[in-house]
C-alpha atoms as a PDB file:
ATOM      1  CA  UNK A   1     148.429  88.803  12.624  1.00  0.00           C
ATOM      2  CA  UNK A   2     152.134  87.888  12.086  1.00  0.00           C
ATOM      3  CA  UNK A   3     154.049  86.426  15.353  1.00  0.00           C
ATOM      4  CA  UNK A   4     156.417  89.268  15.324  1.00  0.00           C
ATOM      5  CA  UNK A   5     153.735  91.521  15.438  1.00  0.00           C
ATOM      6  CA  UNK A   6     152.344  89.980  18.809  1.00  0.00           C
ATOM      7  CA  UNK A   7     155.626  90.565  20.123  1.00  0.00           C
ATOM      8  CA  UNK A   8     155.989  94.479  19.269  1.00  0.00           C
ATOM      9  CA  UNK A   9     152.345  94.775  20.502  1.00  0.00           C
ATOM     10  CA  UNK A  10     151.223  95.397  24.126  1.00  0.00           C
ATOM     11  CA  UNK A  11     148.253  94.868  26.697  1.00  0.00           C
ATOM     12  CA  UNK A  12     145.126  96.541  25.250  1.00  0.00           C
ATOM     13  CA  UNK A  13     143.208  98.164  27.546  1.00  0.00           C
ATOM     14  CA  UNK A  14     139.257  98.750  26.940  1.00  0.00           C
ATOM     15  CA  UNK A  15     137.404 101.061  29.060  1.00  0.00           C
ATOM     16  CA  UNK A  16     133.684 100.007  29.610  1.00  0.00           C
ATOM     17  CA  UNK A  17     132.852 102.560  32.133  1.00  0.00           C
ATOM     18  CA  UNK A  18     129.506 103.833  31.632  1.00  0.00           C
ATOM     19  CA  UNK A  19     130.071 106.962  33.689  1.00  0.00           C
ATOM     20  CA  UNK A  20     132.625 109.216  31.675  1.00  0.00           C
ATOM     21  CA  UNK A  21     134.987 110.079  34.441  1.00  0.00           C
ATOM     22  CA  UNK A  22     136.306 113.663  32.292  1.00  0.00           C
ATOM     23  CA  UNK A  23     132.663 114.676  31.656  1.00  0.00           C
ATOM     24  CA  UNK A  24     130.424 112.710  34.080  1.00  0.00           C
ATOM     25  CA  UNK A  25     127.901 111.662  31.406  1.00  0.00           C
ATOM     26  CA  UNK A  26     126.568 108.721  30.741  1.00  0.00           C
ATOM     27  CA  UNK A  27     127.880 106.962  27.470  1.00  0.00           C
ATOM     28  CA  UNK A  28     126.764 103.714  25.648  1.00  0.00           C
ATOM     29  CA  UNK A  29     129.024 100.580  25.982  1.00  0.00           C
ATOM     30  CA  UNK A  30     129.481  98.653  23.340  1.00  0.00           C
ATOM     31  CA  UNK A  31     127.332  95.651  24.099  1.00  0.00           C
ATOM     32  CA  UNK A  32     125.697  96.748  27.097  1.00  0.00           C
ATOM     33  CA  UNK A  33     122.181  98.049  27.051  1.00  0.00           C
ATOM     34  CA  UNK A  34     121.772 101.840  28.143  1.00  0.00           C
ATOM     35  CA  UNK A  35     120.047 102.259  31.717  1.00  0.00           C
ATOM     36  CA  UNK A  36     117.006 104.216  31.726  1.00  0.00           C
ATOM     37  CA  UNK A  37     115.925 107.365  32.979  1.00  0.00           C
ATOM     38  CA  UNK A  38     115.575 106.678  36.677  1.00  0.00           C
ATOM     39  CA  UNK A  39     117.587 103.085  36.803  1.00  0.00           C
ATOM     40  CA  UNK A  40     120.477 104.602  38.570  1.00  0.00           C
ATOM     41  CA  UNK A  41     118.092 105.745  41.341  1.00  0.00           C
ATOM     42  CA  UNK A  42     116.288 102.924  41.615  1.00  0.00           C
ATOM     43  CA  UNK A  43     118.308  99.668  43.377  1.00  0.00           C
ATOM     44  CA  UNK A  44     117.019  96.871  42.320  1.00  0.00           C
ATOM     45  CA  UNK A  45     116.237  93.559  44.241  1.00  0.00           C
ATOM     46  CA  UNK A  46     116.445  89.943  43.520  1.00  0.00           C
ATOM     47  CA  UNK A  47     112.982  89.863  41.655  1.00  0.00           C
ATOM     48  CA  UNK A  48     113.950  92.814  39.577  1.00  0.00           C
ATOM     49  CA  UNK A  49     113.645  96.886  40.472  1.00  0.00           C
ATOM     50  CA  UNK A  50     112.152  98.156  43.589  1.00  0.00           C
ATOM     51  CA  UNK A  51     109.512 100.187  44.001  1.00  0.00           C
ATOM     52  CA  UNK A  52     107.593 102.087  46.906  1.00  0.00           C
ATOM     53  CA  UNK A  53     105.579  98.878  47.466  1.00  0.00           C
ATOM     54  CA  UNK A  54     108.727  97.083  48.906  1.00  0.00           C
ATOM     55  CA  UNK A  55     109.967  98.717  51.477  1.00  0.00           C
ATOM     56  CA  UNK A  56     109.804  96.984  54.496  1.00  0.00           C
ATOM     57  CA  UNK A  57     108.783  99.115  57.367  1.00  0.00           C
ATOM     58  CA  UNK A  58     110.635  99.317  60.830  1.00  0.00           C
ATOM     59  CA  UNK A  59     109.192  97.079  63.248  1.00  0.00           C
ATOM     60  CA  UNK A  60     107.146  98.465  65.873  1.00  0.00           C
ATOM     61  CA  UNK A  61     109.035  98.762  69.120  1.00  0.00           C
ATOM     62  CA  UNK A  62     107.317  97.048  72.352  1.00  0.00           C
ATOM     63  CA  UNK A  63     106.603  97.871  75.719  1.00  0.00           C
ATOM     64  CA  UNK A  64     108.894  94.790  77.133  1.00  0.00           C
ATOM     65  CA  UNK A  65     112.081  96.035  75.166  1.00  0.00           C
ATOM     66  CA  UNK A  66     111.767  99.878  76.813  1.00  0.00           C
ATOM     67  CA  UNK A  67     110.375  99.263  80.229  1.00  0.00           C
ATOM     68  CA  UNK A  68     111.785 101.259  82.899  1.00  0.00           C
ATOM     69  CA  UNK A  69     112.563 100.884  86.603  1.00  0.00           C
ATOM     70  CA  UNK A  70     108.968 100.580  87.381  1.00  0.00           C
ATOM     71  CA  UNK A  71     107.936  98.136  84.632  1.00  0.00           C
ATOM     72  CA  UNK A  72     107.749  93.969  84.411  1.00  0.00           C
ATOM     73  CA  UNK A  73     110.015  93.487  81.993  1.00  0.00           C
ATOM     74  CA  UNK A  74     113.017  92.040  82.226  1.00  0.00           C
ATOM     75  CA  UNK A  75     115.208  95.558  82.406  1.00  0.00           C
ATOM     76  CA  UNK A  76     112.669  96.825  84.885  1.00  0.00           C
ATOM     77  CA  UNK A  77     113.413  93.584  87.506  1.00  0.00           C
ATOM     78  CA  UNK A  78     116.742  94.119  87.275  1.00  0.00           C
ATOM     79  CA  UNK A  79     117.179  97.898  88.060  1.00  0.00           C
ATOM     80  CA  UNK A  80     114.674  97.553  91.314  1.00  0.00           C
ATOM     81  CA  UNK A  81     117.193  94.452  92.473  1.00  0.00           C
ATOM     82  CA  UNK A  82     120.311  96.338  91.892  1.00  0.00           C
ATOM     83  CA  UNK A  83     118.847  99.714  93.379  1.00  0.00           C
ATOM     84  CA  UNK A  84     117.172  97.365  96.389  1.00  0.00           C
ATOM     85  CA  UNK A  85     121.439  95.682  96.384  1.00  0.00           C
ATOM     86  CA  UNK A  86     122.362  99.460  97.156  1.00  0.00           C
ATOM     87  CA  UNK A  87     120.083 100.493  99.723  1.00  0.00           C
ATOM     88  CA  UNK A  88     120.642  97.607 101.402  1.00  0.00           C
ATOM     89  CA  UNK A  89     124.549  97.947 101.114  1.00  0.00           C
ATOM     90  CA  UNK A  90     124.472 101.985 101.946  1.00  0.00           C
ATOM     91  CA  UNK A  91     123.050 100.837 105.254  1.00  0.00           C
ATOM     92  CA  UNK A  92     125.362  98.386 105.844  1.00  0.00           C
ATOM     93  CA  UNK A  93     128.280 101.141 105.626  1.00  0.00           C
ATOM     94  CA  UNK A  94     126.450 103.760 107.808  1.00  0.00           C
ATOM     95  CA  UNK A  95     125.174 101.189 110.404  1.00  0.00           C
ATOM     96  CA  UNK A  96     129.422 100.837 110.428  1.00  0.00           C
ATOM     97  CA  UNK A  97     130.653 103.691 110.393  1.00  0.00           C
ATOM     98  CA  UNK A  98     128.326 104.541 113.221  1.00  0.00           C
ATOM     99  CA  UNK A  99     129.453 101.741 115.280  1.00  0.00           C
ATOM    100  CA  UNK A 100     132.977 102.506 114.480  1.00  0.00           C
ATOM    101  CA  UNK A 101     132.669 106.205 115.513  1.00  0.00           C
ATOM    102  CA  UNK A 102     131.138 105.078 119.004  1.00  0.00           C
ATOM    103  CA  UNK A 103     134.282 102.658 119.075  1.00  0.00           C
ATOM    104  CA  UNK A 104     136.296 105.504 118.927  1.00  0.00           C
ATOM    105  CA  UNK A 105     134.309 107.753 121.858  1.00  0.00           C
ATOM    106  CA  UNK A 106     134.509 104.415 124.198  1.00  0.00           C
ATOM    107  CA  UNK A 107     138.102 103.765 123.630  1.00  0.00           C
ATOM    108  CA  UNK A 108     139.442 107.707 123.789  1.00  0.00           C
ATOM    109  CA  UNK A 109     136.821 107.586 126.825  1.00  0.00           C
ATOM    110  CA  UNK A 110     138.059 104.835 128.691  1.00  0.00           C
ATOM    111  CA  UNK A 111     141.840 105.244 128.053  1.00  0.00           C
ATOM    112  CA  UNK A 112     140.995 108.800 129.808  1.00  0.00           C
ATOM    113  CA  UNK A 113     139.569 106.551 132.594  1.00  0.00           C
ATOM    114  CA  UNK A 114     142.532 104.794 132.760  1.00  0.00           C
ATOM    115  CA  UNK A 115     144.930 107.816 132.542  1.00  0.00           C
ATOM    116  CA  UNK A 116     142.908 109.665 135.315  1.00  0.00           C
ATOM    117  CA  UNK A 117     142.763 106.373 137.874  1.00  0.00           C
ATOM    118  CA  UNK A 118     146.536 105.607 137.566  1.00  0.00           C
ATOM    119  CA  UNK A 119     147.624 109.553 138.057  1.00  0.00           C
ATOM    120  CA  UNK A 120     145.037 109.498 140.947  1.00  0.00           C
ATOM    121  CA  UNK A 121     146.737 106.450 142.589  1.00  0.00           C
ATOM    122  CA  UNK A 122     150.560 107.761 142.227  1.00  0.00           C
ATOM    123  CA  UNK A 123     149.069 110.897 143.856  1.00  0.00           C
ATOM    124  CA  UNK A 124     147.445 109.569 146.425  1.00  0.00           C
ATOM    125  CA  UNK A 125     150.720 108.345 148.096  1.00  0.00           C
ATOM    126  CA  UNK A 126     152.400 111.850 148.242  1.00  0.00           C
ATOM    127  CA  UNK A 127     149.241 113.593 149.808  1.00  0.00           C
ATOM    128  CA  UNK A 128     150.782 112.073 153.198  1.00  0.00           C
ATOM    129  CA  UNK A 129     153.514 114.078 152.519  1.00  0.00           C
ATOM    130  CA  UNK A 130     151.958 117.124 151.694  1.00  0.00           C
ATOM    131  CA  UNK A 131     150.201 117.020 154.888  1.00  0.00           C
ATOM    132  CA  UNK A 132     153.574 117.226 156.828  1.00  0.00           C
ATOM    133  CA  UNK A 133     154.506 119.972 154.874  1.00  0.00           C
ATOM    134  CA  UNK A 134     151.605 122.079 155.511  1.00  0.00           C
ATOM    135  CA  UNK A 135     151.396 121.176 159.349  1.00  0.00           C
ATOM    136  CA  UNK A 136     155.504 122.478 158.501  1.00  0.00           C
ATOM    137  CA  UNK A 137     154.042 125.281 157.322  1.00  0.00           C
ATOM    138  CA  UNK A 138     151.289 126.007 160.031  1.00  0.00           C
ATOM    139  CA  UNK A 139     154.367 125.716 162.739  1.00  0.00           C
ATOM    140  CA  UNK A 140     156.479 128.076 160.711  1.00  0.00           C
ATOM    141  CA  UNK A 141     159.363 125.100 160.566  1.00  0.00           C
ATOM    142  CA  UNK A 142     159.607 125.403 156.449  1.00  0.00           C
ATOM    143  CA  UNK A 143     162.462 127.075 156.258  1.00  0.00           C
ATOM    144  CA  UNK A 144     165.473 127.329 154.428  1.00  0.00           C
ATOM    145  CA  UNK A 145     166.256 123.946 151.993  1.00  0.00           C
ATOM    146  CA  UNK A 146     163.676 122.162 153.057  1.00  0.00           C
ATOM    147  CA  UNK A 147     161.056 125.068 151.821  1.00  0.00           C
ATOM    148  CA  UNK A 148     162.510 124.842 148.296  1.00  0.00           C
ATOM    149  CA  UNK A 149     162.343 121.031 148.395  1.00  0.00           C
ATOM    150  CA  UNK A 150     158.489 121.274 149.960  1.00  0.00           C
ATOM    151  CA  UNK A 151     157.702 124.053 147.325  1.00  0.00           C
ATOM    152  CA  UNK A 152     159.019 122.290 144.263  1.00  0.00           C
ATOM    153  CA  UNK A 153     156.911 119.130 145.415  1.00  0.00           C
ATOM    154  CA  UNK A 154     153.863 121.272 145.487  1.00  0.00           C
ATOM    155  CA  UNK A 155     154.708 122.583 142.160  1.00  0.00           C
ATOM    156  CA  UNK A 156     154.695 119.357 140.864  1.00  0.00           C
ATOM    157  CA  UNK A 157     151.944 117.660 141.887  1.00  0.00           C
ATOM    158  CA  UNK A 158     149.408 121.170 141.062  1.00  0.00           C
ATOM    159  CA  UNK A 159     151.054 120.324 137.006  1.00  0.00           C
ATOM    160  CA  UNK A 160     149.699 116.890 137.625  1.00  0.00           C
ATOM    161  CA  UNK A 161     146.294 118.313 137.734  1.00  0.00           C
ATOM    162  CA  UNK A 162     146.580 117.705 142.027  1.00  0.00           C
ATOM    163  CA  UNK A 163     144.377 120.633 143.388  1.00  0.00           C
ATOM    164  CA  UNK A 164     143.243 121.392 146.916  1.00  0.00           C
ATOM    165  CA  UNK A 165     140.320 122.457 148.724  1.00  0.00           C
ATOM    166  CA  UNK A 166     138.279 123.260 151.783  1.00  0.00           C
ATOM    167  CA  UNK A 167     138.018 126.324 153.105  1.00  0.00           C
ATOM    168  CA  UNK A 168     136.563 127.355 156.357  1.00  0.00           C
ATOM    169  CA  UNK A 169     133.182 128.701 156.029  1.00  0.00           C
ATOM    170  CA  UNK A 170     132.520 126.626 152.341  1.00  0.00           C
ATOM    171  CA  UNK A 171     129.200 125.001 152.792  1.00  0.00           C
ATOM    172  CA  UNK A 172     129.002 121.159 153.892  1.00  0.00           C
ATOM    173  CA  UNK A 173     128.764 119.018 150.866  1.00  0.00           C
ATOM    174  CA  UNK A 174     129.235 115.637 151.735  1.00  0.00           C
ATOM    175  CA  UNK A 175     130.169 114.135 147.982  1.00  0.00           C
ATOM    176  CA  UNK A 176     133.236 116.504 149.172  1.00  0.00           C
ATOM    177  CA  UNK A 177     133.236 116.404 152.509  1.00  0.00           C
ATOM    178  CA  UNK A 178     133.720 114.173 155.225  1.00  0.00           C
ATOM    179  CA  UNK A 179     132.438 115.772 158.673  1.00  0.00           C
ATOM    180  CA  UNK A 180     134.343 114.882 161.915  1.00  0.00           C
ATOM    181  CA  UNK A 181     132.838 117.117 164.025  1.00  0.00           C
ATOM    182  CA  UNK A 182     129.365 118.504 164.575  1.00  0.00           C
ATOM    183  CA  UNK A 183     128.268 121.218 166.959  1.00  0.00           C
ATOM    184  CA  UNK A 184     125.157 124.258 166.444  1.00  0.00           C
ATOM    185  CA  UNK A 185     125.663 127.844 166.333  1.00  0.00           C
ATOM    186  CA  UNK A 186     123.476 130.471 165.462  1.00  0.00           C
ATOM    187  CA  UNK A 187     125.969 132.667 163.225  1.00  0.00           C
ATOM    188  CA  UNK A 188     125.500 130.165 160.449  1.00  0.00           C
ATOM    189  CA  UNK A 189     122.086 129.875 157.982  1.00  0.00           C
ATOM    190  CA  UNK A 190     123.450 126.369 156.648  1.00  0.00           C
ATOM    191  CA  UNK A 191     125.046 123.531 157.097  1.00  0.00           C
ATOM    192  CA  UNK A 192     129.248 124.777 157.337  1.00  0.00           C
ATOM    193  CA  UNK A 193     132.302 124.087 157.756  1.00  0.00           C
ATOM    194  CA  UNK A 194     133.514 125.794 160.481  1.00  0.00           C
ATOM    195  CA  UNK A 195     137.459 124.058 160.657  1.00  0.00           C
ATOM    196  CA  UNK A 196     139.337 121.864 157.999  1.00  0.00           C
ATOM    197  CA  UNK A 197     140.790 119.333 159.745  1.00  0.00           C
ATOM    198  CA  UNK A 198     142.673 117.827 156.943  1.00  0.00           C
ATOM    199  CA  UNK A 199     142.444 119.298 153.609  1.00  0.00           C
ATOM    200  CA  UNK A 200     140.890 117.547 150.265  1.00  0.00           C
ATOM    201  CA  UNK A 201     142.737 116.857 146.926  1.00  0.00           C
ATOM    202  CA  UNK A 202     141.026 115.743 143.464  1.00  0.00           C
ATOM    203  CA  UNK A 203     142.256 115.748 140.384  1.00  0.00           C
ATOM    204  CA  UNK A 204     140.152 117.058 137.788  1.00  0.00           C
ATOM    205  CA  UNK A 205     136.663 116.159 139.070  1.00  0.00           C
ATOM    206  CA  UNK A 206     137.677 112.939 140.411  1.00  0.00           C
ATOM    207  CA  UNK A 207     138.019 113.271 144.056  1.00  0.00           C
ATOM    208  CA  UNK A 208     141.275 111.632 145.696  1.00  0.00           C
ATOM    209  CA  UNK A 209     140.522 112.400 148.849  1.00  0.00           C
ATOM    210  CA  UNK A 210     137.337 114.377 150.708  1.00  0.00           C
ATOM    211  CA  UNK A 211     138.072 117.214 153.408  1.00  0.00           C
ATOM    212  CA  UNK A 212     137.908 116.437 156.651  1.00  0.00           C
ATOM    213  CA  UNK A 213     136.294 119.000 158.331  1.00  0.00           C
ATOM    214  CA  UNK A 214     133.892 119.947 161.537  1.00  0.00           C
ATOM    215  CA  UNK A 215     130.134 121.032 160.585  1.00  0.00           C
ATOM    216  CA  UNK A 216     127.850 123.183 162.091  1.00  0.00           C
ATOM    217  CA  UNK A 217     124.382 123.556 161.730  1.00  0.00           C
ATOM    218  CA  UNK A 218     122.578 126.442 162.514  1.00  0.00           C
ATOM    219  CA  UNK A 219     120.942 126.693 166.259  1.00  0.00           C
ATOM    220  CA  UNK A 220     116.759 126.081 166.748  1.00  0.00           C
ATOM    221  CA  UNK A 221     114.622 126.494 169.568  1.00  0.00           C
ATOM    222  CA  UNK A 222     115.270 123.621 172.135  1.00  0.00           C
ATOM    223  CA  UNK A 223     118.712 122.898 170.833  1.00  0.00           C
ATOM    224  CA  UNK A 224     121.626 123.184 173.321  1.00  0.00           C
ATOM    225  CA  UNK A 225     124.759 121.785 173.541  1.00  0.00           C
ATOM    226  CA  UNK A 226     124.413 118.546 175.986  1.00  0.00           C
ATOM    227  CA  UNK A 227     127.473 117.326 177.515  1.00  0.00           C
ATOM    228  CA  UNK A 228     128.907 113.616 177.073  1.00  0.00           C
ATOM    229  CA  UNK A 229     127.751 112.848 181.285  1.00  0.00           C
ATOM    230  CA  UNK A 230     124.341 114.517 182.998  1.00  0.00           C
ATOM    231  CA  UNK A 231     124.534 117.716 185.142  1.00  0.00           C
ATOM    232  CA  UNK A 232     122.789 118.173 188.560  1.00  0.00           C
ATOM    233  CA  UNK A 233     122.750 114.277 189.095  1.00  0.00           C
ATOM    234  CA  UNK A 234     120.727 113.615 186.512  1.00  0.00           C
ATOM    235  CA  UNK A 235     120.782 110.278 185.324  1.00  0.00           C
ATOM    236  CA  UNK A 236     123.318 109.314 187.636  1.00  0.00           C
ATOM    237  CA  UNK A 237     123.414 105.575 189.411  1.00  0.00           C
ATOM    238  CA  UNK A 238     121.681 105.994 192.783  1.00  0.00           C
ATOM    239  CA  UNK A 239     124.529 105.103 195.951  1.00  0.00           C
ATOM    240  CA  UNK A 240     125.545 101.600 196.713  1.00  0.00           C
ATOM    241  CA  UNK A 241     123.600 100.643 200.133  1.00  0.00           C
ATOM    242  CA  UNK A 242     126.143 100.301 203.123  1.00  0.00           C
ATOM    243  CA  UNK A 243     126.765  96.848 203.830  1.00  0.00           C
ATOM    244  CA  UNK A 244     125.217  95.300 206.863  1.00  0.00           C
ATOM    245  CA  UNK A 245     126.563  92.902 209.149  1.00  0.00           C
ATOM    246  CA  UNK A 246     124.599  89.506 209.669  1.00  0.00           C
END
């Protein structure tokens, strides 16, 4: 071939596919040997074409590679310590939420307490002057100015929560009451008031101050009366002897 010829000529392309990519048949390449019948379905191996005789079967799988929650294995151990980790931890957090809630009750409890002791100690210095204003009222002296004045107090101290009690004829409790008085009588079954002395106030159930009142209990056989010195003589010193001269 002439060097001007090289020149004019280009690449050269040779196609040695054995698979003809228009028809999809095999064709023969020249100098390549043609594959046989089942070659192409057939991989082959290091030590030539493989057959059913090497194939390598799948390992067996063990018991120490699957075991469960309940096994020995190493999977097993670890589930029962993280499962053991959250029982343990679950009742950590109710054991404090429980003692948190009762933190709560003692806290709202006490600042109750607290609230119901300090509004029972500023009312306890104005039941003096409720006193004068009922004894104002007994006398019919609350009149005029002073009545709206004694009224508006009143008002007042009932929005506090200041109530009063005792009534004449309520029977004699003494958590409530504090007798001054004591006589018999046969129109009563019980132990009663008969006369409030001196009102009682409490706020809520706590009691500022009890009722001072005068009991009677009801008359038995052989029960009288009896006065603070002996009638008829009785009991009386005996007369001095007259002196005597010596």
């Amino acid at each position: 071939m002439k060097p001007s010829d090289e020149e004019t000529q280009g690449p050269v392309i040779r196609d040695r596919r054995r698979i003809d990519p228009q028809t999809g048949q095999v064709r023969d390449v020249p100098g390549q040997p043609r594959p046989g019948r089942h070659s192409a379905s057939k991989p082959s191996g290091p030590n030539g074409p493989a057959g059913p005789e090497a194939t390598t079967p799948a390992p067996a799988s063990t018991g120490s590679a699957s075991t469960g929650p309940g096994g020995t294995g190493p999977g097993g151990g670890a589930t029962g310590d993280a499962a053991a980790r959250l029982a343990e931890r679950t009742a950590d957090l109710q054991r404090l939420q429980a003692e948190y809630a009762n933190y709560r009750k003692r806290v709202e409890r006490d600042r109750m307490a607290v609230r119901e002791q300090a509004l029972a100690n500023v009312l306890s210095e104005l039941l003096p002057v409720l006193d004068d204003i009922g004894r104002a009222r007994e006398h019919g002296e609350l009149t005029g100015g002073f009545k709206s004045v004694a009224e508006s107090l009143e008002a007042s101290a009932a929005k506090l929560g200041l109530t009063a009690y005792g009534e004449a004829g309520d029977p004699f409790d003494p958590t409530l009451h504090e007798a001054l008085m004591h006589s018999y009588s046969a129109e009563v079954t019980e132990p009663t008031c008969v006369q409030i002395l001196q009102p009682g106030y409490k706020v809520g159930d706590r009691i500022v101050r009890p009722a001072r009142v005068a009991v009677a209990e009801p008359a038995e056989d052989g029960d009288a009366p009896q006065d603070d010195g002996q009638a008829d003589g009785e009991g009386a010193s005996p007369p001095a002897a007259p002196l005597t001269a010596d």
